[in-house]
N, C-alpha and C. Protein backbone atom coordinates (compact mmCIF):
# COMPACT_ATOMS: atom_id res chain seq x y z
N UNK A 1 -66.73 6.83 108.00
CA UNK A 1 -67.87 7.59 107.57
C UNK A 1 -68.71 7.93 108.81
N UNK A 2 -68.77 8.94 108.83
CA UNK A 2 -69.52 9.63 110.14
C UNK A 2 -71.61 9.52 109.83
N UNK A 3 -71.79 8.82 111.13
CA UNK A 3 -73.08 8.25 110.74
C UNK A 3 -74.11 9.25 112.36
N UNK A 4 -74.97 10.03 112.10
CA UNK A 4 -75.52 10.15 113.36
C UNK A 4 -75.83 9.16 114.65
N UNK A 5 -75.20 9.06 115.58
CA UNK A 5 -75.38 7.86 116.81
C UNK A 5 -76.92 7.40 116.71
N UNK A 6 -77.95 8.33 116.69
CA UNK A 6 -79.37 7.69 116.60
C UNK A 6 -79.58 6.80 115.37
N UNK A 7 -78.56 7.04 114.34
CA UNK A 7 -79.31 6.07 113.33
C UNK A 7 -78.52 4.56 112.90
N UNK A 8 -77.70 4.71 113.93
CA UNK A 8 -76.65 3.37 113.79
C UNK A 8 -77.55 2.43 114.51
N UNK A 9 -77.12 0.91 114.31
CA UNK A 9 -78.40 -0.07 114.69
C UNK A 9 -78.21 -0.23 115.86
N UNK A 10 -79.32 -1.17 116.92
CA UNK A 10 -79.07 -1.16 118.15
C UNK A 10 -77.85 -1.88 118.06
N UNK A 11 -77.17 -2.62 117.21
CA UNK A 11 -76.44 -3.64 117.49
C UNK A 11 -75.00 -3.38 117.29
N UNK A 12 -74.86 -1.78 116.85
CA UNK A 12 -73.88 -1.46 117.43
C UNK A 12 -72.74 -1.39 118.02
N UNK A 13 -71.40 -1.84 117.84
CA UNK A 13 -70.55 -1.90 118.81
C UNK A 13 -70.18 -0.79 119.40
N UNK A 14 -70.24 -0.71 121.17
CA UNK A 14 -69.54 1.09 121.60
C UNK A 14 -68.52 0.79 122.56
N UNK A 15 -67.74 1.95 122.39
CA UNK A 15 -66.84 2.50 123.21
C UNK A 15 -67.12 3.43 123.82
N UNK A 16 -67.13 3.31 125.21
CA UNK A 16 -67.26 4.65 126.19
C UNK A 16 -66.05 4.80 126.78
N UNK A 17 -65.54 6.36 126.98
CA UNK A 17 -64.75 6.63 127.80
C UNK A 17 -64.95 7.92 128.49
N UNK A 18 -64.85 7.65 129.88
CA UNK A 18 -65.46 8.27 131.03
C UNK A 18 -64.49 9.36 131.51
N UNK A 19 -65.16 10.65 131.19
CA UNK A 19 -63.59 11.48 132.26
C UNK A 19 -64.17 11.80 133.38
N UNK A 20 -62.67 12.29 133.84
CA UNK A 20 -63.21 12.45 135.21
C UNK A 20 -63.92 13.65 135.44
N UNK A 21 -64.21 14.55 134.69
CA UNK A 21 -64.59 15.56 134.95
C UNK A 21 -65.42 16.55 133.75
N UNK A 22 -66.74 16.91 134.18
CA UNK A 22 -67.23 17.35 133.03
C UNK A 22 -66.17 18.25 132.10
N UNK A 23 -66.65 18.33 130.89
CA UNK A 23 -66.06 18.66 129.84
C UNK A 23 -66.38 20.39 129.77
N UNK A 24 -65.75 21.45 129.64
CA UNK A 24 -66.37 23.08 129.52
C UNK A 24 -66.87 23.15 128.19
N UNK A 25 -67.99 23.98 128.30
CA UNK A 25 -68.04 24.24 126.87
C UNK A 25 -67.56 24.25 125.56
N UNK A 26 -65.91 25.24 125.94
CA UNK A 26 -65.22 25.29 124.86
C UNK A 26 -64.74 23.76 124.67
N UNK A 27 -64.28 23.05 125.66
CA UNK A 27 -63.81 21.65 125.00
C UNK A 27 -64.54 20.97 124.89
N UNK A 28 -65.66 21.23 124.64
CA UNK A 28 -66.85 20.08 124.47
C UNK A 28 -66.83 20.20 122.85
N UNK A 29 -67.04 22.11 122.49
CA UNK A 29 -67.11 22.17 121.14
C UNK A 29 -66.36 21.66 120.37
N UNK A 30 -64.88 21.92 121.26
CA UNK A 30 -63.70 21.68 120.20
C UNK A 30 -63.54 20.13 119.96
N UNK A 31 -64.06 19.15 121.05
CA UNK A 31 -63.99 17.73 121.10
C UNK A 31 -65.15 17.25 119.80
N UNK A 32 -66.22 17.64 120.28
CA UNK A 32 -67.35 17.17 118.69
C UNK A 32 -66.64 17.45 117.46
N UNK A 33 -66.12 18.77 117.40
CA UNK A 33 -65.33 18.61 116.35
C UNK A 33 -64.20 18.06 115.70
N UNK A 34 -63.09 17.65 116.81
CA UNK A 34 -62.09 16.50 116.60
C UNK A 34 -62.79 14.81 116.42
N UNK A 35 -63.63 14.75 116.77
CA UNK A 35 -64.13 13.96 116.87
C UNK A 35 -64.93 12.81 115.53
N UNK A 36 -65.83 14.60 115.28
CA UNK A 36 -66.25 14.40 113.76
C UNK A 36 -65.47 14.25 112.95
N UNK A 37 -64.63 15.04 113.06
CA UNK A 37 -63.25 14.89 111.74
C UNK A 37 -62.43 13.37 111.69
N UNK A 38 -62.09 13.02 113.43
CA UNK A 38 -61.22 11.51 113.54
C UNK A 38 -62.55 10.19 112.57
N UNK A 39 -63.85 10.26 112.82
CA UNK A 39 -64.92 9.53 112.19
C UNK A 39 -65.19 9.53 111.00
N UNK A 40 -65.27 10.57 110.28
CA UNK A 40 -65.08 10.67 109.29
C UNK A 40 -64.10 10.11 108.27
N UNK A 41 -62.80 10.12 108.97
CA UNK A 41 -61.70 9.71 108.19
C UNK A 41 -61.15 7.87 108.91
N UNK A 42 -62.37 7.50 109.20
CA UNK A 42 -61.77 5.97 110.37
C UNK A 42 -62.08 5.04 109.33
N UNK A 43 -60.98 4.06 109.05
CA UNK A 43 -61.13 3.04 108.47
C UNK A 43 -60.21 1.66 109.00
N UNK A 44 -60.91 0.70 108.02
CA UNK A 44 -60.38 -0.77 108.99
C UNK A 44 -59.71 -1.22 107.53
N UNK A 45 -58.45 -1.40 107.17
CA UNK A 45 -57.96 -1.63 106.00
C UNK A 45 -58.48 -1.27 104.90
N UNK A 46 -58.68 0.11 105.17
CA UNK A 46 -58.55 0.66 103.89
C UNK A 46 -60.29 1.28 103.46
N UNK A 47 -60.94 0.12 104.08
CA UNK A 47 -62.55 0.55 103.97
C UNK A 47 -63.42 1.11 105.16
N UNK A 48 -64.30 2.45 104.60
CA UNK A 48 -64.69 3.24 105.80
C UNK A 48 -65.54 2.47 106.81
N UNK A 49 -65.23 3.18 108.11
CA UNK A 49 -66.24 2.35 109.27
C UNK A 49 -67.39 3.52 109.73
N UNK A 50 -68.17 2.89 109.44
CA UNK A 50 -69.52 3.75 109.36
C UNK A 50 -70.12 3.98 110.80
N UNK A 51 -69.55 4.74 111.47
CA UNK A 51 -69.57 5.11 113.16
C UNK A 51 -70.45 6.77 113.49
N UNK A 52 -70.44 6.78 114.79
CA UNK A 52 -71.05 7.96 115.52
C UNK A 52 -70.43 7.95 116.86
N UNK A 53 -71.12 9.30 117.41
CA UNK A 53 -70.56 9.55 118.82
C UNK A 53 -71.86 10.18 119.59
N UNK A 54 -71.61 10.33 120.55
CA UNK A 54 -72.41 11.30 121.61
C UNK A 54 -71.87 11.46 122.93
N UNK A 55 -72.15 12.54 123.68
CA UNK A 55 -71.15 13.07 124.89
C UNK A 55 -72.19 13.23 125.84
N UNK A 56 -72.60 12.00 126.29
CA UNK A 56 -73.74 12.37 127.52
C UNK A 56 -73.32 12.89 128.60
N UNK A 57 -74.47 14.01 129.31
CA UNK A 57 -73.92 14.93 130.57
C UNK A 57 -72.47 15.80 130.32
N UNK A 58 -71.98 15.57 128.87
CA UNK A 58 -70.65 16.61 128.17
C UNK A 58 -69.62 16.11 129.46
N UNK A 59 -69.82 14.66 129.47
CA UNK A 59 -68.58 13.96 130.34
C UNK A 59 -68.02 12.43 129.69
N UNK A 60 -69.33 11.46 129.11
CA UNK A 60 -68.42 10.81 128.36
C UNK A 60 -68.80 10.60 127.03
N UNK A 61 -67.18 10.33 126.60
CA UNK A 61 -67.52 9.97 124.57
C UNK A 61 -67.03 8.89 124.66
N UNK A 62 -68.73 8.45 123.91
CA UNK A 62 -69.18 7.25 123.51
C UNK A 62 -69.13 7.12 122.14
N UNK A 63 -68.28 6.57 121.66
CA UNK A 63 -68.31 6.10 120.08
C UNK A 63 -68.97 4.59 120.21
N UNK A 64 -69.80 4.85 118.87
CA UNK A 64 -70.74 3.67 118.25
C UNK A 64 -70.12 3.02 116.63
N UNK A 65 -70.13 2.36 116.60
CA UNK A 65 -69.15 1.64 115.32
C UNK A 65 -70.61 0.35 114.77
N UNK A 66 -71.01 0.85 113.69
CA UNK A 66 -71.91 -0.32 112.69
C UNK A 66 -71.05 -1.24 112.19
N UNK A 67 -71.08 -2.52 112.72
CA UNK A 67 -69.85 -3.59 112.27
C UNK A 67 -70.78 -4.62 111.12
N UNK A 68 -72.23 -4.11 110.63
CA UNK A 68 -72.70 -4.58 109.57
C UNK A 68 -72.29 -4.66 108.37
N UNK A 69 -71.48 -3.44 108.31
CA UNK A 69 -71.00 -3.06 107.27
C UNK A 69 -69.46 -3.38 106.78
N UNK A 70 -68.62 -2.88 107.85
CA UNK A 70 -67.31 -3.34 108.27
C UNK A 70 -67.21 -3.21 109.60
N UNK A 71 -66.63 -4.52 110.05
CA UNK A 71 -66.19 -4.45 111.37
C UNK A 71 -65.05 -3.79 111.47
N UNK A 72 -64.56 -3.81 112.89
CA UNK A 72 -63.09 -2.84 113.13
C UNK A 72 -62.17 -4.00 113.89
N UNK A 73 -60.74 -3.21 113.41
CA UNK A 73 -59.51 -4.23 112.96
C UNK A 73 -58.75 -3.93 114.29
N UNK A 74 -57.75 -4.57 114.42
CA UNK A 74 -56.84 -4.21 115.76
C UNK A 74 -56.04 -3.15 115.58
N UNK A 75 -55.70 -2.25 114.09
CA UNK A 75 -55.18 -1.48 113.69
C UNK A 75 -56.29 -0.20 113.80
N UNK A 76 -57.44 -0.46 113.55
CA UNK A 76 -58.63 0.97 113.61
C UNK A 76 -58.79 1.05 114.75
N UNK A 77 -58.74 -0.37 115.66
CA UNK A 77 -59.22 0.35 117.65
C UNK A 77 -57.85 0.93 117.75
N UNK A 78 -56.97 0.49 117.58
CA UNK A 78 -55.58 1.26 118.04
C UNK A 78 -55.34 2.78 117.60
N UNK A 79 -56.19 3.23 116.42
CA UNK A 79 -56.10 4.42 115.89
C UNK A 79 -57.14 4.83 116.73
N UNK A 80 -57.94 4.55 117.08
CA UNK A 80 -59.09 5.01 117.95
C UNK A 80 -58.72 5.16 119.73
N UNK A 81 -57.87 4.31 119.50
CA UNK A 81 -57.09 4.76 121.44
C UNK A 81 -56.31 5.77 121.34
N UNK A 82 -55.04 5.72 120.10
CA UNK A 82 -54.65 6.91 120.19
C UNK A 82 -55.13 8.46 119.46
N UNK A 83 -56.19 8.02 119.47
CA UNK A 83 -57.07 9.46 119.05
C UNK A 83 -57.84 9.82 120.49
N UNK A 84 -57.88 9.03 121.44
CA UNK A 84 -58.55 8.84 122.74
C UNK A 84 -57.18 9.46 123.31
N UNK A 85 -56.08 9.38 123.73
CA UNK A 85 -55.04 9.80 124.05
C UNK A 85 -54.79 10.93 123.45
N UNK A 86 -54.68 11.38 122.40
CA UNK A 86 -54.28 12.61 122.33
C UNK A 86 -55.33 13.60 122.69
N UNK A 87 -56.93 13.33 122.78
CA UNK A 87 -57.83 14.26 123.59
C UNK A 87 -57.16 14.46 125.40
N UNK A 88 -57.14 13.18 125.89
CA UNK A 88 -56.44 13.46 127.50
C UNK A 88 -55.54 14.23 126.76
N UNK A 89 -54.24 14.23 126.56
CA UNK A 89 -53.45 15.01 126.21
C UNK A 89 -53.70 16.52 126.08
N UNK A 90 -54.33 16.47 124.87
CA UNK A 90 -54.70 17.87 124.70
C UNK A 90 -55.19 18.85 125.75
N UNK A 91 -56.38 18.17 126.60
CA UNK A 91 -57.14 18.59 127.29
C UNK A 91 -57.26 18.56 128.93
N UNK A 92 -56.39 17.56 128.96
CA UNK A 92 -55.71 17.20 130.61
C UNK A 92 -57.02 16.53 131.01
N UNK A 93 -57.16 15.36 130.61
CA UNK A 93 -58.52 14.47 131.28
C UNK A 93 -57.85 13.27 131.15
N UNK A 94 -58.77 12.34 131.95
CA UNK A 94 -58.41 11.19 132.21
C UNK A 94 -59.74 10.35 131.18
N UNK A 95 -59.31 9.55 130.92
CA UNK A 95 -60.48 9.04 129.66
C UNK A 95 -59.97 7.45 129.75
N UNK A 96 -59.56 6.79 129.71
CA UNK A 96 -58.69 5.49 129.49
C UNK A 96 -58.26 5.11 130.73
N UNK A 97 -59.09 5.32 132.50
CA UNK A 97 -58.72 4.87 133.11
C UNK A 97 -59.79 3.82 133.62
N UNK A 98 -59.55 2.47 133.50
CA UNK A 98 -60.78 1.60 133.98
C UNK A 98 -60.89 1.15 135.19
N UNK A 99 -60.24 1.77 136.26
CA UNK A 99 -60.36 1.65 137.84
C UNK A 99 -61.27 2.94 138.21
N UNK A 100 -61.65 3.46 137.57
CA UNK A 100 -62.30 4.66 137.99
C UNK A 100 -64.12 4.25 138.01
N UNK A 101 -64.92 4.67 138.71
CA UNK A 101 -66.20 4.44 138.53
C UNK A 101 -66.64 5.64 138.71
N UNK A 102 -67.82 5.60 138.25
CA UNK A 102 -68.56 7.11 137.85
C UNK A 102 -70.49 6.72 138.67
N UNK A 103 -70.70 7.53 139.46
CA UNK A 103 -71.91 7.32 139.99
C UNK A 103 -72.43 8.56 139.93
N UNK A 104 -74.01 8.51 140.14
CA UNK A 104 -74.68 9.99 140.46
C UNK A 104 -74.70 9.97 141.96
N UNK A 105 -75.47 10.95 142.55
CA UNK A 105 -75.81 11.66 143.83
C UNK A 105 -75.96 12.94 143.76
N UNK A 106 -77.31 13.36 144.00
CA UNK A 106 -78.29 14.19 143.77
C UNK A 106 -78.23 14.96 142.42
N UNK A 107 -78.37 14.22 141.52
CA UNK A 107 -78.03 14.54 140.27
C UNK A 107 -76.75 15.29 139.38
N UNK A 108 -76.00 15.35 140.34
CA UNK A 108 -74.23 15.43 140.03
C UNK A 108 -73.52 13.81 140.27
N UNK A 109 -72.62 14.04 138.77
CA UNK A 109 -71.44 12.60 138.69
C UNK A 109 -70.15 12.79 139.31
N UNK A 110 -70.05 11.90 139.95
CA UNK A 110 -68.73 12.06 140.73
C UNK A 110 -67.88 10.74 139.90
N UNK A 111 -66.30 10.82 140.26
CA UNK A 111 -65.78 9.77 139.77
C UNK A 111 -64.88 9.54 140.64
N UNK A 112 -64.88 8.37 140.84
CA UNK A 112 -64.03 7.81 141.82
C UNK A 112 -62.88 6.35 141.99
N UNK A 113 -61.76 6.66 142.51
CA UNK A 113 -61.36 4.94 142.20
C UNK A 113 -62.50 3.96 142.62
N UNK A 114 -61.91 2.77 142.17
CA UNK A 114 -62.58 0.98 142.43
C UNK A 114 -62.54 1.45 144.26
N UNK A 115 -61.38 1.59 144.69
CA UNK A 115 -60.82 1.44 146.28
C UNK A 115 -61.78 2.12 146.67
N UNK A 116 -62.35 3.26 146.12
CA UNK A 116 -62.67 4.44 146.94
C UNK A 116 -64.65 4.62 147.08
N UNK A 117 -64.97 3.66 145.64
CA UNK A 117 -66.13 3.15 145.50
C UNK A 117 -66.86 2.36 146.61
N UNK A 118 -65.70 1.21 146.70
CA UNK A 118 -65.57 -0.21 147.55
C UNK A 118 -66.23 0.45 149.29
N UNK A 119 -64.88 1.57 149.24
CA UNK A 119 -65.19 1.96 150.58
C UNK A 119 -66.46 2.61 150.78
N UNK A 120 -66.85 3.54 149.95
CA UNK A 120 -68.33 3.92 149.96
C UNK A 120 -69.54 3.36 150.26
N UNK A 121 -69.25 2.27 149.69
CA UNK A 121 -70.19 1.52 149.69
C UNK A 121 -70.50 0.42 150.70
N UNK A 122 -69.30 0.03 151.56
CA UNK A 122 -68.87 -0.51 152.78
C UNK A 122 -69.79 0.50 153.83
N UNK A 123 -69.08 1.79 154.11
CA UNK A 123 -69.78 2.37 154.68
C UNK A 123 -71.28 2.90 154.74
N UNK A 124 -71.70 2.32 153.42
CA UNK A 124 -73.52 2.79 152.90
C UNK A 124 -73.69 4.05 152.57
N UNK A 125 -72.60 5.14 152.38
CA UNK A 125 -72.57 6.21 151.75
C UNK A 125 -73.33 6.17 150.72
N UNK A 126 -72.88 5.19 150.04
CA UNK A 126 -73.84 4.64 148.78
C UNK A 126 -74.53 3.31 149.14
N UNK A 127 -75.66 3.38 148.02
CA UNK A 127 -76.65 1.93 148.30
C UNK A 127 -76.39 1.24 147.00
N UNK A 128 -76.83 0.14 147.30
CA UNK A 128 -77.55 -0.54 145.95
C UNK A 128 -78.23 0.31 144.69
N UNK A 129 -79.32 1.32 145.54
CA UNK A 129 -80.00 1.86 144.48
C UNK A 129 -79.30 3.20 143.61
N UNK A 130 -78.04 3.20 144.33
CA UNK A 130 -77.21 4.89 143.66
C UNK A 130 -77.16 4.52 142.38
N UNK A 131 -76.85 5.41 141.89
CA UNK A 131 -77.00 5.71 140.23
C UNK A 131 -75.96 5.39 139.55
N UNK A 132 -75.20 4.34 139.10
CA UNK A 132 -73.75 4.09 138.77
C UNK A 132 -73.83 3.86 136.88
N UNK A 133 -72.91 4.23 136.40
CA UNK A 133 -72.52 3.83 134.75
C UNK A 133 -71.56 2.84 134.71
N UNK A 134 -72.77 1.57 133.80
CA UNK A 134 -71.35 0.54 133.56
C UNK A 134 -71.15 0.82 132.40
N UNK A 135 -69.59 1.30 132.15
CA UNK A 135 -68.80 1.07 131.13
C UNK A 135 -68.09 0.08 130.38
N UNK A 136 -69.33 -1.33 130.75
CA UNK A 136 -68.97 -2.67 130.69
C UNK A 136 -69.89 -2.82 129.00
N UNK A 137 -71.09 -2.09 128.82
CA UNK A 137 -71.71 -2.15 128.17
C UNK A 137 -70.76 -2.33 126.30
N UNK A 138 -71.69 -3.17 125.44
CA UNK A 138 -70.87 -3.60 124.62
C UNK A 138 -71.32 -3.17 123.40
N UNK A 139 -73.01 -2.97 123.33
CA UNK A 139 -73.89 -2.39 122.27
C UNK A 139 -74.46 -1.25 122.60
N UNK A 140 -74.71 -0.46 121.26
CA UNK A 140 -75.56 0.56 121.20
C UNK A 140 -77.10 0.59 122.19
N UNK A 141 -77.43 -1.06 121.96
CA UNK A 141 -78.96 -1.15 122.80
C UNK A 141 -78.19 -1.04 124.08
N UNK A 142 -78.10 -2.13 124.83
CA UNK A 142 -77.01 -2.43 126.13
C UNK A 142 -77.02 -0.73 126.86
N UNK A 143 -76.11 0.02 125.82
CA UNK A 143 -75.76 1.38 126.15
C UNK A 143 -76.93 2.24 126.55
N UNK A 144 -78.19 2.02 125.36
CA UNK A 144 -78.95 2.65 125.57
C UNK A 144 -80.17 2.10 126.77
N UNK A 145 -79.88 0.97 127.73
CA UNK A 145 -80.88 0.56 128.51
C UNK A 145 -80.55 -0.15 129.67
N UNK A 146 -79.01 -0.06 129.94
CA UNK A 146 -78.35 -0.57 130.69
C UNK A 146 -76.87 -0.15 131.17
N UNK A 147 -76.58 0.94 130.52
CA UNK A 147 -75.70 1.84 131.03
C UNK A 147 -75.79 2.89 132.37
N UNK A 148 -76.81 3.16 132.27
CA UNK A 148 -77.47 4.35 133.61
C UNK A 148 -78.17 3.42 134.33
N UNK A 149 -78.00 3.08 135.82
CA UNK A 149 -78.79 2.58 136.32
C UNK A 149 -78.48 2.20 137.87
N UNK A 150 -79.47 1.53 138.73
CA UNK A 150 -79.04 1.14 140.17
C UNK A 150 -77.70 0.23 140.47
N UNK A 151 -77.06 0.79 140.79
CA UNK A 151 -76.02 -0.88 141.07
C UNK A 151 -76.51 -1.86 141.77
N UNK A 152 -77.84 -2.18 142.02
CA UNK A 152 -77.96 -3.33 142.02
C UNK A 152 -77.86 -4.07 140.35
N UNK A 153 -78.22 -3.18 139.62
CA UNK A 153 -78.34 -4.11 138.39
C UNK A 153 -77.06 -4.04 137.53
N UNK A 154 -76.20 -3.75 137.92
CA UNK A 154 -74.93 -4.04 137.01
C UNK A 154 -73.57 -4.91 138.18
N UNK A 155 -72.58 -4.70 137.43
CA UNK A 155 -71.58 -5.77 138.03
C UNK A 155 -70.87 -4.67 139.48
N UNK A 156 -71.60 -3.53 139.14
CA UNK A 156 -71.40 -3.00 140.50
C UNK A 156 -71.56 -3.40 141.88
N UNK A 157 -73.02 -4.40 141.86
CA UNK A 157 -73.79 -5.13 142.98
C UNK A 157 -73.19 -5.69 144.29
N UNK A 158 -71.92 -6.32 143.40
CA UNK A 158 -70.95 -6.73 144.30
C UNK A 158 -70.30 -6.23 145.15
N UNK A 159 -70.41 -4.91 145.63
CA UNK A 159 -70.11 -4.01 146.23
C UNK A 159 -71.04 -3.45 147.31
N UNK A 160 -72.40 -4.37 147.67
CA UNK A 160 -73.62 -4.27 148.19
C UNK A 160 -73.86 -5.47 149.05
């Protein structure tokens, strides 16, 4: 059951997946709409899971899942990866790669390997204070107050 992302609780369980590359218009449209339709029809044995999405900067989709109601099964995340797979597919993006990190600089996201981060940041290309997304985040709140932020404050740090 497709629930607007603002009105699901902070407590939330989310999934983010990061592409590498903003999304164009047309596949942004056509993605909300695969999207809405895969939510709509998502269930965990049999009973609906009362979820949302949102596509911040129209680069990543973030699904939100209310597990108040029904939680989700190893059979609904698996329908939910390969509904995540057939968007790369469709669309030629990378979405499901977790060596990749995503930072700002001067208000454009770049994405980059772990290796290539590491080195950046070795060299001070980047600081502590650059703008990095952890895709470590586990809740809707989390997401909403600790997803965007300095790498000093996420598990990025270590790289400082």
């Amino acid at each position: 059951m497709l629930c607007p992302f603002n009105q699901l609780p902070d407590r939330s369980r989310i999934w983010i997946y990061p592409s590498q590359r903003p999304l164009t218009p047309d596949e942004l449209v056509s993605i909300k709409e695969k999207t809405t339709a895969f939510l709509e029809d998502w269930t965990a044995h049999g009973a609906d899971l009362q979820a949302g999405f949102c596509i911040p900067y129209d680069q990543f989709i973030v699904i939100a899942l209310n597990e108040d109601s029904q939680s989700a099964t190893g059979c609904s995340i698996d329908k939910s990866v390969h509904f995540i797979q057939s968007l790369e597919k469709e669309y030629d993006l990378v979405l499901l790669d977790k060596m990749n990190v995503n930072h700002k600089k001067d208000d454009q996201i770049f994405t980059v390997d772990l290796k290539a981060f590491k080195k950046l940041a070795k060299s001070k290309e980047l600081s502590s204070e650059t703008v990095v997304f952890n895709h470590l985040v586990t809740t809707k709140s989390e997401f909403e107050n600790h997803w965007e932020g300095p790498a000093h404050a996420s598990w990025h740090s270590r790289f400082f």
